[in-house]
C-alpha atoms as a PDB file:
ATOM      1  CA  UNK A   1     124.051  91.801  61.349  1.00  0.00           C
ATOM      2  CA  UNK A   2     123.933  92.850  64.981  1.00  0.00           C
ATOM      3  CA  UNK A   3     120.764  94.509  66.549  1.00  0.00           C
ATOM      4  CA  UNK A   4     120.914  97.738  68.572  1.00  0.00           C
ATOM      5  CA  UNK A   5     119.955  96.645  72.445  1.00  0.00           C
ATOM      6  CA  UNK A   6     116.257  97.351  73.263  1.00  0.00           C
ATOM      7  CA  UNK A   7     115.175  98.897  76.644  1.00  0.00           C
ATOM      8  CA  UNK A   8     111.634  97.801  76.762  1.00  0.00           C
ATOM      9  CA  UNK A   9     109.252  99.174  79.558  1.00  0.00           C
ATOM     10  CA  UNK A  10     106.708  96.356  81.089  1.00  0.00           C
ATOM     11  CA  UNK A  11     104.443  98.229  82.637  1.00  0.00           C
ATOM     12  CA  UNK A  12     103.002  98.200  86.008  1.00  0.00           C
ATOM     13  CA  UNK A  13     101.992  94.754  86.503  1.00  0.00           C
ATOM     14  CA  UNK A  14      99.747  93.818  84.481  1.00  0.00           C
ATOM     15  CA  UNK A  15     100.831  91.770  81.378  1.00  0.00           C
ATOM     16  CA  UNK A  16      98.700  93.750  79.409  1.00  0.00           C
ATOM     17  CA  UNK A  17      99.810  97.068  80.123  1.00  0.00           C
ATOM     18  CA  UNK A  18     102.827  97.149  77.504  1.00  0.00           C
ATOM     19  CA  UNK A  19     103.255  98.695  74.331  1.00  0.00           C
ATOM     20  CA  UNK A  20     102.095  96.346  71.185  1.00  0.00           C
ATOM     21  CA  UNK A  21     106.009  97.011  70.070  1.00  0.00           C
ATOM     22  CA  UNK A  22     107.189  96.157  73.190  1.00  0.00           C
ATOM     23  CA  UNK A  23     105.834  92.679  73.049  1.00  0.00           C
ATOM     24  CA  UNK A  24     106.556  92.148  70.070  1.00  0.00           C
ATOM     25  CA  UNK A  25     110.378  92.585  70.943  1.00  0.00           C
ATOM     26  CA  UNK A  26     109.814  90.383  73.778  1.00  0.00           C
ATOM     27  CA  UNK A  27     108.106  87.389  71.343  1.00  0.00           C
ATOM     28  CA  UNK A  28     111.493  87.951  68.805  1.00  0.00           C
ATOM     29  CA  UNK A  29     114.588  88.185  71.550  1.00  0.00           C
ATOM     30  CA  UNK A  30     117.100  85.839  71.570  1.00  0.00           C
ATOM     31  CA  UNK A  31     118.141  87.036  75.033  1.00  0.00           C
ATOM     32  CA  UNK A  32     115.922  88.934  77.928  1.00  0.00           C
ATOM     33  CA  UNK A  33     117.488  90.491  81.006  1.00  0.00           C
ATOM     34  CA  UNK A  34     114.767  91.447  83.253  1.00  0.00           C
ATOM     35  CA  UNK A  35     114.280  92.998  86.605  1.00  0.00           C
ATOM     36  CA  UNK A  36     113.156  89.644  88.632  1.00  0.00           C
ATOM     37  CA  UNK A  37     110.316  90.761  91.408  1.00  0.00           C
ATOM     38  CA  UNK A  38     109.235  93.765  89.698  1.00  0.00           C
ATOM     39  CA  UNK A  39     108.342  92.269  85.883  1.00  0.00           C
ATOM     40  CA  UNK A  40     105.494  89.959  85.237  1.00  0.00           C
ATOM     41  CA  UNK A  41     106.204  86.553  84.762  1.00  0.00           C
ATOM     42  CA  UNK A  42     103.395  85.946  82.200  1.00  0.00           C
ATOM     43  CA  UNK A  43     105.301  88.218  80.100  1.00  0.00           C
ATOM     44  CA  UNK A  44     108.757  86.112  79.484  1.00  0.00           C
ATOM     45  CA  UNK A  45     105.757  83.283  78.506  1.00  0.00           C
ATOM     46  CA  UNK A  46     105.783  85.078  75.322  1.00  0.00           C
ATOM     47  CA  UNK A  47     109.469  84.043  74.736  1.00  0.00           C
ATOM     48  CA  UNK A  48     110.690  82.112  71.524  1.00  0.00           C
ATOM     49  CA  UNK A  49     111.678  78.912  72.504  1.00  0.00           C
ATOM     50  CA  UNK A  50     114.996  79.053  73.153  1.00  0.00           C
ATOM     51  CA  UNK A  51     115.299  82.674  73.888  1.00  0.00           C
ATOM     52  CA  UNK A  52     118.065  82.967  77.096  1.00  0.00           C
ATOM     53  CA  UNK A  53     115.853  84.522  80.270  1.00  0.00           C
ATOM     54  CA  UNK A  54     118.236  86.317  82.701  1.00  0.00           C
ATOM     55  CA  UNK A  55     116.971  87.465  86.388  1.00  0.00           C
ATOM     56  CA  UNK A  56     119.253  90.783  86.983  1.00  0.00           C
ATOM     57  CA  UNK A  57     117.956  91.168  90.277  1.00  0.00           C
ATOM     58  CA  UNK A  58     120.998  89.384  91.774  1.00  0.00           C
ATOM     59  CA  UNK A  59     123.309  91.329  89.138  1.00  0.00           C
ATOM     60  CA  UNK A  60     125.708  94.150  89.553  1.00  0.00           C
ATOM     61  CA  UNK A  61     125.479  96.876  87.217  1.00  0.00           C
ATOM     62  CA  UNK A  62     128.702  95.385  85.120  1.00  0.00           C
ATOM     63  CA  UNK A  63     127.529  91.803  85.470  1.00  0.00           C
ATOM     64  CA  UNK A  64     124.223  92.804  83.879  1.00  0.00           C
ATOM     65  CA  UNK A  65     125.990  95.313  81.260  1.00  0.00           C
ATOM     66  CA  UNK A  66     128.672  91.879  80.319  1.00  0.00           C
ATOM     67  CA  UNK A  67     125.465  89.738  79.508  1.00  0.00           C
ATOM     68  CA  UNK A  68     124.260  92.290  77.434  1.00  0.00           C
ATOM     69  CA  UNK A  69     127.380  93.145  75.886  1.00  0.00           C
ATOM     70  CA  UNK A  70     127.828  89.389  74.903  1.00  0.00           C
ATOM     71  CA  UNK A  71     124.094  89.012  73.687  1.00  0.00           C
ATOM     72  CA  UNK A  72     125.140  92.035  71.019  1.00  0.00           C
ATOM     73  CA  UNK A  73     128.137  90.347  69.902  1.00  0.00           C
ATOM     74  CA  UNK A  74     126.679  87.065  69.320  1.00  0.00           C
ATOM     75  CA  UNK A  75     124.399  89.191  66.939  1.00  0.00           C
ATOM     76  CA  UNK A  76     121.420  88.301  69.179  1.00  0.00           C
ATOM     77  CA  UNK A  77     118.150  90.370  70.022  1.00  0.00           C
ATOM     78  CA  UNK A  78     118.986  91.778  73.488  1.00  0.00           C
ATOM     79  CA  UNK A  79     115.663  93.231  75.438  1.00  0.00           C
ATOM     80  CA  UNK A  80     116.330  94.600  79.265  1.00  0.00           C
ATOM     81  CA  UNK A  81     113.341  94.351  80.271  1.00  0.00           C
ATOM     82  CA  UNK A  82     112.403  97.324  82.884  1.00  0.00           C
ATOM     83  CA  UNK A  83     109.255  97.688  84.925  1.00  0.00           C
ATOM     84  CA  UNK A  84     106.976 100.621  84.371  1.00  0.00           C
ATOM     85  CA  UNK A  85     108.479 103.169  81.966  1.00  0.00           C
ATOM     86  CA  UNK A  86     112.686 102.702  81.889  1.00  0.00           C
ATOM     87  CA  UNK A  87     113.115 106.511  81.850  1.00  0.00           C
ATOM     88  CA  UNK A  88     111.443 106.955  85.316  1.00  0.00           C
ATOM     89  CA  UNK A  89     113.719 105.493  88.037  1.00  0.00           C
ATOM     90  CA  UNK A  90     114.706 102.793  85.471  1.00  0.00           C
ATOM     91  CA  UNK A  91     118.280 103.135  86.135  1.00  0.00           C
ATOM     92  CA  UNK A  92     118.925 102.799  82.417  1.00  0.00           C
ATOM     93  CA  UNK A  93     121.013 106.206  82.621  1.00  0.00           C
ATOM     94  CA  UNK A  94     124.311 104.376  83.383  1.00  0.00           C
ATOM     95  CA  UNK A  95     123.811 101.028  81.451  1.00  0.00           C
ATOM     96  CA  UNK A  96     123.137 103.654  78.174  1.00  0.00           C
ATOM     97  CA  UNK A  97     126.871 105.406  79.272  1.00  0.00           C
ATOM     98  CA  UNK A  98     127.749 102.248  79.591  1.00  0.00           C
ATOM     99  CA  UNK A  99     126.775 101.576  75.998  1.00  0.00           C
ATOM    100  CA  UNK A 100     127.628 105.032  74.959  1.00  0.00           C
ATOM    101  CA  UNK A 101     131.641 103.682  75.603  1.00  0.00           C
ATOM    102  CA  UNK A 102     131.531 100.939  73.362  1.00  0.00           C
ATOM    103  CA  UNK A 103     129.775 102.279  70.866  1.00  0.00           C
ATOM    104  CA  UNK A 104     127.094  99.365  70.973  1.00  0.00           C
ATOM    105  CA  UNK A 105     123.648 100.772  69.837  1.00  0.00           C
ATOM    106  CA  UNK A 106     120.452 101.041  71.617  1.00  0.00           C
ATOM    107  CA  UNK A 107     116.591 101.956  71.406  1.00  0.00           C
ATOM    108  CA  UNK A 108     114.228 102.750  73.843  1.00  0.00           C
ATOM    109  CA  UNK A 109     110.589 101.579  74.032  1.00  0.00           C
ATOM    110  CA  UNK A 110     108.417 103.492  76.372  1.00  0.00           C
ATOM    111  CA  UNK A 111     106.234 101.863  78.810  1.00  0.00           C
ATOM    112  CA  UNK A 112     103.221 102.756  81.142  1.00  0.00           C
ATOM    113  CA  UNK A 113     104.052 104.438  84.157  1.00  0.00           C
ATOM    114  CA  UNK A 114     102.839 103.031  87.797  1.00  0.00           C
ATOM    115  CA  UNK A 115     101.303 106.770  88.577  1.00  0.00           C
ATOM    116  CA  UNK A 116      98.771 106.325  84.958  1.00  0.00           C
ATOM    117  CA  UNK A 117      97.667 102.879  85.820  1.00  0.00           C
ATOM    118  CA  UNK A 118      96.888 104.067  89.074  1.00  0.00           C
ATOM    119  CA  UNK A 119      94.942 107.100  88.290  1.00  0.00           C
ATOM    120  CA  UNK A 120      92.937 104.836  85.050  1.00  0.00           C
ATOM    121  CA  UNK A 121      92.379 102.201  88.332  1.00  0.00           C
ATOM    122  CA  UNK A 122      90.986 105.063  90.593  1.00  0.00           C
ATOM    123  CA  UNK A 123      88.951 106.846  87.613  1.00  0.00           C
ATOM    124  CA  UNK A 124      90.703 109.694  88.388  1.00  0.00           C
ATOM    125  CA  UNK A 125      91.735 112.804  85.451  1.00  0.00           C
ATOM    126  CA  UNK A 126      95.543 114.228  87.276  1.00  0.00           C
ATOM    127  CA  UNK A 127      94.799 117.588  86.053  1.00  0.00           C
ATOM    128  CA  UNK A 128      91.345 118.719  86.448  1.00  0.00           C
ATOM    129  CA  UNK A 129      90.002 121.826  84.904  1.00  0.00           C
ATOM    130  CA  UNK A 130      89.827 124.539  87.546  1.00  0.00           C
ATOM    131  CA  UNK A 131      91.861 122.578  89.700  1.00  0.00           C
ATOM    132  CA  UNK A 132      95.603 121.662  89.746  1.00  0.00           C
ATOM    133  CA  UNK A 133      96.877 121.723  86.051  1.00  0.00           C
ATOM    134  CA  UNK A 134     100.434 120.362  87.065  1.00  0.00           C
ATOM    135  CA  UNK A 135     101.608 116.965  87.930  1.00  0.00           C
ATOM    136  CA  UNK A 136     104.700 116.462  90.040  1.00  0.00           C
ATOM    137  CA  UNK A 137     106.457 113.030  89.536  1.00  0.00           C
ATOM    138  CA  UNK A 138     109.158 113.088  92.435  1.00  0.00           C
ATOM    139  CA  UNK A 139     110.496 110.835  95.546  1.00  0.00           C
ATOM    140  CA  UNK A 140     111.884 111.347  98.878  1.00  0.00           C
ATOM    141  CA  UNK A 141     115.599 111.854  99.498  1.00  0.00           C
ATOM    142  CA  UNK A 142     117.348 108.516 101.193  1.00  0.00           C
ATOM    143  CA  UNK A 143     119.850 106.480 100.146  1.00  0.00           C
ATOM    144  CA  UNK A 144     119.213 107.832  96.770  1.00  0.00           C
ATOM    145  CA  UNK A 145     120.025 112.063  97.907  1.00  0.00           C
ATOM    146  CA  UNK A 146     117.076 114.311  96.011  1.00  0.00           C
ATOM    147  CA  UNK A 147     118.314 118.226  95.497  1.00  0.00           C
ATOM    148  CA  UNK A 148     117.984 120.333  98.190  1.00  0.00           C
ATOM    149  CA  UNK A 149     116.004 122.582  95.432  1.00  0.00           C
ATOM    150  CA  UNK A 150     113.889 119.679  94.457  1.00  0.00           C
ATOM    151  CA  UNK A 151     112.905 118.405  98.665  1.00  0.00           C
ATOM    152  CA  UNK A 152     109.130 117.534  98.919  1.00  0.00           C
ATOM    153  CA  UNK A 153     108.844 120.299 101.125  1.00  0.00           C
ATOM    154  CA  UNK A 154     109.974 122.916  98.509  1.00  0.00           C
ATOM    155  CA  UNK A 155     108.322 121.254  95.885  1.00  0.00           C
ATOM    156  CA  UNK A 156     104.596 121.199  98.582  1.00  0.00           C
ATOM    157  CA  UNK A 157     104.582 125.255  97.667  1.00  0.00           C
ATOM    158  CA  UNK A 158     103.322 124.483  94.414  1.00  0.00           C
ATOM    159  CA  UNK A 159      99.895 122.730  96.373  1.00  0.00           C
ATOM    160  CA  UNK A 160      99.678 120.598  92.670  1.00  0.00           C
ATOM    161  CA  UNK A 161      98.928 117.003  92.068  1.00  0.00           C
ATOM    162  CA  UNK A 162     101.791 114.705  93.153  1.00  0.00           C
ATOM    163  CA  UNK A 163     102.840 111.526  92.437  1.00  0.00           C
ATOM    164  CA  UNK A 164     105.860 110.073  95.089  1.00  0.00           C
ATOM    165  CA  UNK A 165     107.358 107.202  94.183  1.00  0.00           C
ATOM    166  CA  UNK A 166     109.907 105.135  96.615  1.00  0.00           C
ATOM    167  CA  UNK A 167     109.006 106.982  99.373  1.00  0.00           C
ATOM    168  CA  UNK A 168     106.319 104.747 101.152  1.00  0.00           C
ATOM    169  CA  UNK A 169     108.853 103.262 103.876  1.00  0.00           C
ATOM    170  CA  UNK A 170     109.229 107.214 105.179  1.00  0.00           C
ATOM    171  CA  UNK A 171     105.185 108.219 105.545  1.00  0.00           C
ATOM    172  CA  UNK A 172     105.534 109.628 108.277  1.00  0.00           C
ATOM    173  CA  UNK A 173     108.338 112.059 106.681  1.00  0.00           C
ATOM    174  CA  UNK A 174     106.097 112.241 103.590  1.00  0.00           C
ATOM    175  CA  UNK A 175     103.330 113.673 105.383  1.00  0.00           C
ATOM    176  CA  UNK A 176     105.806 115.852 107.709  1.00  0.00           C
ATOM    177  CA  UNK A 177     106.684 117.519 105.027  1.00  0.00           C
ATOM    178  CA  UNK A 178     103.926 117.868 102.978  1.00  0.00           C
ATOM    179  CA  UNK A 179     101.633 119.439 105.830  1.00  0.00           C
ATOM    180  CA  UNK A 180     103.545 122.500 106.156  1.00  0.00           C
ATOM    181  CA  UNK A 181     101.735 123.625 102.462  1.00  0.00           C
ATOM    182  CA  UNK A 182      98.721 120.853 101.754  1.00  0.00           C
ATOM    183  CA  UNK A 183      95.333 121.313 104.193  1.00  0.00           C
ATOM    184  CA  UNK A 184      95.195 118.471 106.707  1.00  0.00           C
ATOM    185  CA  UNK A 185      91.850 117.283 104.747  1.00  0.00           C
ATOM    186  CA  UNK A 186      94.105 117.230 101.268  1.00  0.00           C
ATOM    187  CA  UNK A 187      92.771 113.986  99.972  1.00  0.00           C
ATOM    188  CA  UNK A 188      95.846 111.026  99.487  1.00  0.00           C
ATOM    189  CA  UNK A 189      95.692 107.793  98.132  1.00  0.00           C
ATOM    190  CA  UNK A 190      98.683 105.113  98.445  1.00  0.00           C
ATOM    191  CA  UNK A 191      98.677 102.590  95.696  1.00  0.00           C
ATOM    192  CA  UNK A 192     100.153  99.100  96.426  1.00  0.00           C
ATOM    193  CA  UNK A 193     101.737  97.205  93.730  1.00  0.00           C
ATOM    194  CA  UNK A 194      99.608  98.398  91.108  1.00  0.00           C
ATOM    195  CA  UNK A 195      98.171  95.702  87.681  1.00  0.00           C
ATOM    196  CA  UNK A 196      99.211  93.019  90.227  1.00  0.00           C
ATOM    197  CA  UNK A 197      96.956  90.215  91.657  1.00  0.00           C
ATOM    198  CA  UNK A 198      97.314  91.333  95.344  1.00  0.00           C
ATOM    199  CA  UNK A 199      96.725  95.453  94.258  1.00  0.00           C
ATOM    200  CA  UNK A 200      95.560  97.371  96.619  1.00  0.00           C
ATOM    201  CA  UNK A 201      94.286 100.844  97.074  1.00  0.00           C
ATOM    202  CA  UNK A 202      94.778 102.821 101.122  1.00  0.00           C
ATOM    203  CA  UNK A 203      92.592 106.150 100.411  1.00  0.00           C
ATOM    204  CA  UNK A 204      92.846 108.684 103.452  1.00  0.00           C
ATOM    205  CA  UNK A 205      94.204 112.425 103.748  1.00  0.00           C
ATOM    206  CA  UNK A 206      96.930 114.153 105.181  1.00  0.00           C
ATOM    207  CA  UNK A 207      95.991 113.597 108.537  1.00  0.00           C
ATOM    208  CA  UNK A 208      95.110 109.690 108.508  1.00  0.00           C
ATOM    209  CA  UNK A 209      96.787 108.218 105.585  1.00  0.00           C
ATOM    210  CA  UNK A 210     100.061 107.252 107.677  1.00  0.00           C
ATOM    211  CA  UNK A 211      98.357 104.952 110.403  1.00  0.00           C
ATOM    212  CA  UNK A 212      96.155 103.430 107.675  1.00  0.00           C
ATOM    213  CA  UNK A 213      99.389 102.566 105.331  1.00  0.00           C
ATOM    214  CA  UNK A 214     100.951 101.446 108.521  1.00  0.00           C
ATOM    215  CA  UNK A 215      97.911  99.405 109.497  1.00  0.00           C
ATOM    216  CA  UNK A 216      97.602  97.573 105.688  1.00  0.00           C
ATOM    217  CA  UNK A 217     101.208  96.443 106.472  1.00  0.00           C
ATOM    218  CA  UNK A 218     102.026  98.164 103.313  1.00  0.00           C
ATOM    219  CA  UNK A 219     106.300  99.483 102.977  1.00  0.00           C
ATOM    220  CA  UNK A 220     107.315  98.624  99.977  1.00  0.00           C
ATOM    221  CA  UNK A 221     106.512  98.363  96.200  1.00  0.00           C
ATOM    222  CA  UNK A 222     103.594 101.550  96.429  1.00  0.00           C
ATOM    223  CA  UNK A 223     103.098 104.751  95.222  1.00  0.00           C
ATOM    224  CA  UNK A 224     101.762 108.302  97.111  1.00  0.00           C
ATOM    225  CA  UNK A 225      99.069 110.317  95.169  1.00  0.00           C
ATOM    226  CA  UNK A 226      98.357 113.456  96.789  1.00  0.00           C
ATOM    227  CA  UNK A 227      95.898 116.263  95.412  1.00  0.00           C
ATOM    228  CA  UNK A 228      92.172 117.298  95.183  1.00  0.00           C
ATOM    229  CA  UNK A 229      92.284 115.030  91.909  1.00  0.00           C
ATOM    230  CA  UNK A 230      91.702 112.259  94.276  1.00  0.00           C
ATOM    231  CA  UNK A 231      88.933 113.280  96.121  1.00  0.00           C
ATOM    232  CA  UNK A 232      85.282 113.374  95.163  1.00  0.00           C
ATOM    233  CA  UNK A 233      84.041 113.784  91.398  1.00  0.00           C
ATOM    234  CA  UNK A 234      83.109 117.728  91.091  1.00  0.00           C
ATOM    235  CA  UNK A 235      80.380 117.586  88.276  1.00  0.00           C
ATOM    236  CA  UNK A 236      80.778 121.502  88.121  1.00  0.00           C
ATOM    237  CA  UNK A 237      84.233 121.268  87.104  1.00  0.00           C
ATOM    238  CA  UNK A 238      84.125 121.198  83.302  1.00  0.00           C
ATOM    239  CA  UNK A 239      86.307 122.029  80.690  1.00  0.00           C
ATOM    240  CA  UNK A 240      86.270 124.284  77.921  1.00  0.00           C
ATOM    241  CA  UNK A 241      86.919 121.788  75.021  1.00  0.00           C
ATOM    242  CA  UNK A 242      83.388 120.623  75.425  1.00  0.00           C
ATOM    243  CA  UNK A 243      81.460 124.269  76.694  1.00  0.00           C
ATOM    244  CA  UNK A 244      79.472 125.577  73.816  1.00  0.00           C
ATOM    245  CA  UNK A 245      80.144 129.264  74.884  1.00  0.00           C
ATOM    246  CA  UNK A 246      84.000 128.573  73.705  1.00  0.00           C
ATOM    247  CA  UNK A 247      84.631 128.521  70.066  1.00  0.00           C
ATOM    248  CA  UNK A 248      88.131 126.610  68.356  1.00  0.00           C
ATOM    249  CA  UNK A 249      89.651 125.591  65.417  1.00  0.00           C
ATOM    250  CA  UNK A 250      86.735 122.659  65.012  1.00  0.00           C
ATOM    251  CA  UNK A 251      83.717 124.518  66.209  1.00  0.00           C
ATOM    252  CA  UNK A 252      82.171 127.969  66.602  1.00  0.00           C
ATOM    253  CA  UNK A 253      80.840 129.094  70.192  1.00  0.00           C
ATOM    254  CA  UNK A 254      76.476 128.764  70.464  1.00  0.00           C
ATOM    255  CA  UNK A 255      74.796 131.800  70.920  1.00  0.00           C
END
């Protein structure tokens, strides 16, 4: 009996960071494709003995789709192993058409995201009550061309939380664009290969954050965070859930 392919998200970095059913499929595949510099190492240690480990970094799209194609047929376990969570620049859209074609069946198993490790590293709530209540995930047009509609300029308008991804090679376009709606003092944090040994955090605003990235040596592998949610704690900033003057399903308001 064949199994249907599993796309299992690894998380951030850390080996810890992935879903209990996610390592689980790792500790039972027969074969694991995984995206080389981006996926822990310490998690292919959970591997059966035996179980076929496959860098696709140096892969094409239809090399990579032939070794999982074969994997199926053989009847074996097949995990592609993504980083963070595969349906967030995972590039799983055209190995599941792919997949789609031949009629070969396929599950996906979420992982954590790079932008939720980094706000549980930085203590930080993304939508803070009386603050921004929307969080933009998003990236800057390059090689990869973003909607005119969708441009970090248009999308600035909306002054909410953001979270850029592949975008840290173009600061200075980041912050170009971003200062024609954020304050100058809007509070920005760059996050640098986050759950991984050699982390690190650049916190700044608008107005400093590109000579300090620049400075840390930092253009690859990082993520922007941009919002009041990243500056100081605001004890007067409470929500209702917990106010005794608001009544819900669970609890009537105190007089």
């Amino acid at each position: 009996m064949s199994f249907p392919v599993y796309f299992v998200g690894a998380g951030p970095g850390d080996p810890e960071l992935i879903t209990v059913k996610g390592k689980r499929l790792i500790e039972e595949a027969d074969r694991i494709i995984y995206a080389g510099s981006l996926v822990p190492r310490e998690l292919l240690s959970s591997a059966k003995p035996g179980a076929r480990l496959i860098d696709s970094a140096p892969l094409t799209l239809e090399e990579t789709h032939a070794l999982i194609v074969e994997g199926y047929r053989n009847e074996e376990l097949v995990v592609r192993l993504h980083s963070g969570d595969p349906s967030l620049y995972g590039a799983i859209y055209e190995q599941m058409a792919l997949l789609d074609r031949e009629g070969i069946p396929y599950e996906v198993v979420p992982g954590v995201s790079a932008v939720f490790a980094a706000a549980a590293r930085l203590k930080r709530e993304l939508t803070v009550p009386g603050g921004s209540q929307t969080l933009i995930l998003t990236r800057l047009g390059g090689k990869t061309p973003v909607p005119e509609e969708e441009s970090l300029r248009s999308l600035s308008t909306h002054r909410s939380t953001l979270a850029i991804y592949l975008s840290v090679q173009s600061i200075d376009r980041v912050v170009y664009d971003l200062s024609e709606s954020y304050p100058a003092h809007t509070p920005v944090v760059v996050a640098y290969r986050i759950g991984w040994p050699d982390e690190m955090f650049v916190h700044g605003t608008l107005e400093d954050i590109a000579q300090k990235v620049k400075n840390a040596g930092i253009t690859r592998q990082a993520l922007i965070l941009v919002g009041e949610a990243f500056g100081k704690l605001d004890e007067t900033r409470r929500s209702l859930l917990y106010d005794g003057s608001f009544s819900h399903g669970f609890r009537k308001a105190q007089k």
